[in-house]
Protein backbone atom coordinates (compact mmCIF):
# COMPACT_ATOMS: atom_id res chain seq x y z
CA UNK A 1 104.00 123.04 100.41
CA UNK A 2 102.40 120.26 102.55
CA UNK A 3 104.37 117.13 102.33
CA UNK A 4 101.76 114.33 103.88
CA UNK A 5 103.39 111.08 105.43
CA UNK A 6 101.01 108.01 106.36
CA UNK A 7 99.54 109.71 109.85
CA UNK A 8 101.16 113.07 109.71
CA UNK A 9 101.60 116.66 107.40
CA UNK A 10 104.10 118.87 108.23
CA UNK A 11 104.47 122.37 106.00
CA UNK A 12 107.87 122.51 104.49
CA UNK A 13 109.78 125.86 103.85
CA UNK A 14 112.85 126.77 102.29
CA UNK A 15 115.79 128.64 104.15
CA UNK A 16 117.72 130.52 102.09
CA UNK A 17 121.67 129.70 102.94
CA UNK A 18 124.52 128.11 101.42
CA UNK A 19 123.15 124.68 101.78
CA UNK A 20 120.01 122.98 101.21
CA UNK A 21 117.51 123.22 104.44
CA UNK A 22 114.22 123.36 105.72
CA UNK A 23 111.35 124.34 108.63
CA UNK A 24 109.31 121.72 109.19
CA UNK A 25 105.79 122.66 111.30
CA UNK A 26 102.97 119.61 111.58
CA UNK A 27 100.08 120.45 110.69
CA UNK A 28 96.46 119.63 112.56
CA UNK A 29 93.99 118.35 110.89
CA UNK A 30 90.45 118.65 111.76
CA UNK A 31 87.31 116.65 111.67
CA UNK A 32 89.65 113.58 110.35
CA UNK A 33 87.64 110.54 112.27
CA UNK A 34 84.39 112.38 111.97
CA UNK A 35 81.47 110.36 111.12
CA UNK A 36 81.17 112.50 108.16
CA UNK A 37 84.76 111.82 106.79
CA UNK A 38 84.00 108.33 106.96
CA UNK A 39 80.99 108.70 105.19
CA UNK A 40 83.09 110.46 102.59
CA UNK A 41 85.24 107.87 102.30
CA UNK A 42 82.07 105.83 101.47
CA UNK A 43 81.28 107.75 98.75
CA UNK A 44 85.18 108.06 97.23
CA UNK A 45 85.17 104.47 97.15
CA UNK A 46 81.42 104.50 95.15
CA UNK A 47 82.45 107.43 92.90
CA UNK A 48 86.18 106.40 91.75
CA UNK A 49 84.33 103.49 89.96
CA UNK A 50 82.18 106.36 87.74
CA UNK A 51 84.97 108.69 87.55
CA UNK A 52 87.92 106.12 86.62
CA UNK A 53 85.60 103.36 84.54
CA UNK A 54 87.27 100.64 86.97
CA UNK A 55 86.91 99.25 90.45
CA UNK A 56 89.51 101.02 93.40
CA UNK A 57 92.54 99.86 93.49
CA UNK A 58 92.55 97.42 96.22
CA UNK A 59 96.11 99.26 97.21
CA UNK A 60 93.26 101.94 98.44
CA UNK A 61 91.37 100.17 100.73
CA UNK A 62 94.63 100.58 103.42
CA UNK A 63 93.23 103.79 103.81
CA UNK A 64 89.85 102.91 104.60
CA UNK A 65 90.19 103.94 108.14
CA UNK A 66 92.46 107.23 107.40
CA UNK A 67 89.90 109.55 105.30
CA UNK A 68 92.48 111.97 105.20
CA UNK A 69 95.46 109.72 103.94
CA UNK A 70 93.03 108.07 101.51
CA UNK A 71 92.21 112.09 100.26
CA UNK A 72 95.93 112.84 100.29
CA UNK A 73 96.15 109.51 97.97
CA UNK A 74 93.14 109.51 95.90
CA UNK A 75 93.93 113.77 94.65
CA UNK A 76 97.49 111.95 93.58
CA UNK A 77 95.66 109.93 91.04
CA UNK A 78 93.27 112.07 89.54
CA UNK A 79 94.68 114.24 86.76
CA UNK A 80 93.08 118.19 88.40
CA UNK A 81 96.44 119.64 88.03
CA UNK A 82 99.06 121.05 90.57
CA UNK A 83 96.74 123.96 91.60
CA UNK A 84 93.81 121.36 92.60
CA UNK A 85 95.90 119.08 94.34
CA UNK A 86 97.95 121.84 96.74
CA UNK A 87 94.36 123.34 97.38
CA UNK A 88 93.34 119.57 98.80
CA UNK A 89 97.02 118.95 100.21
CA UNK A 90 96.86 122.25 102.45
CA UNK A 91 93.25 122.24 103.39
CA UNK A 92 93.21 121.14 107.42
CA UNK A 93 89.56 119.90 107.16
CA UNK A 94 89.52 116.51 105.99
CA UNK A 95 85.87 116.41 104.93
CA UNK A 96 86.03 119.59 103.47
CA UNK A 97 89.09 117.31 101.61
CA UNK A 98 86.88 114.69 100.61
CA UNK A 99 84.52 117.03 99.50
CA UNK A 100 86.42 118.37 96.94
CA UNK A 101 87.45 115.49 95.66
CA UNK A 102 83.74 114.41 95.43
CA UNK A 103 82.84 117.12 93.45
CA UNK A 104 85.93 117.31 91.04
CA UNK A 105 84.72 113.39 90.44
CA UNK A 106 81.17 113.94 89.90
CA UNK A 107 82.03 116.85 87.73
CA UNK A 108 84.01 115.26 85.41
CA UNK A 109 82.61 111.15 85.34
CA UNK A 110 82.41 109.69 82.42
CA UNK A 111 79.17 108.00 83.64
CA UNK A 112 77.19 111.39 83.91
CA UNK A 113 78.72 112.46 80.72
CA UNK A 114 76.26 109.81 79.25
């Protein structure tokens, strides 16, 4: 499981015992102040609008400048299940991130529907 918090990700594992406990390890994410994750992030902000029927939240906007907190976010929203979101969650690549995302919007917006 990949537990994200604001600038970092860590992988979280059980340890079997008498007691509750884990092993944390942070996890490195790649390509996350790319040119092409903030072009991403562009196009997150232009396609929630035709995938949700409504502006951003303006809550999102924080995240303007952290593609892959703003991916980490935005998969949280959208209803593509547990198996989508993990796949996002423990992908190191942030544009590959926002990629997905991208597509699973596009796929599904009620604008191309029409």
């Amino acid at each position: 499981m990949k537990v994200s918090c604001s600038e970092r990700a860590a992988i979280v594992r059980p340890i079997d015992g008498d007691f509750l406990a884990a092993e944390v390890a942070t996890i490195e994410e790649t390509r996350a102040l790319d040119a092409d994750a903030f072009m991403r992030t562009r196009e997150i902000f232009e396609a929630y609008q035709g995938f949700t029927n409504s502006a951003p939240p303006q809550s999102l906007y924080r995240y303007a400048r952290e593609p892959g907190v703003l991916a980490d976010v935005v998969v949280q929203l959208m209803e593509v299940g547990i198996e989508k979101m993990q796949q996002v969650l423990e992908t190191r690549d942030v544009v590959a991130r926002l990629e997905a995302i991208l597509g699973w919007m596009r796929e599904v917006s009620p604008a191309r529907a029409n």
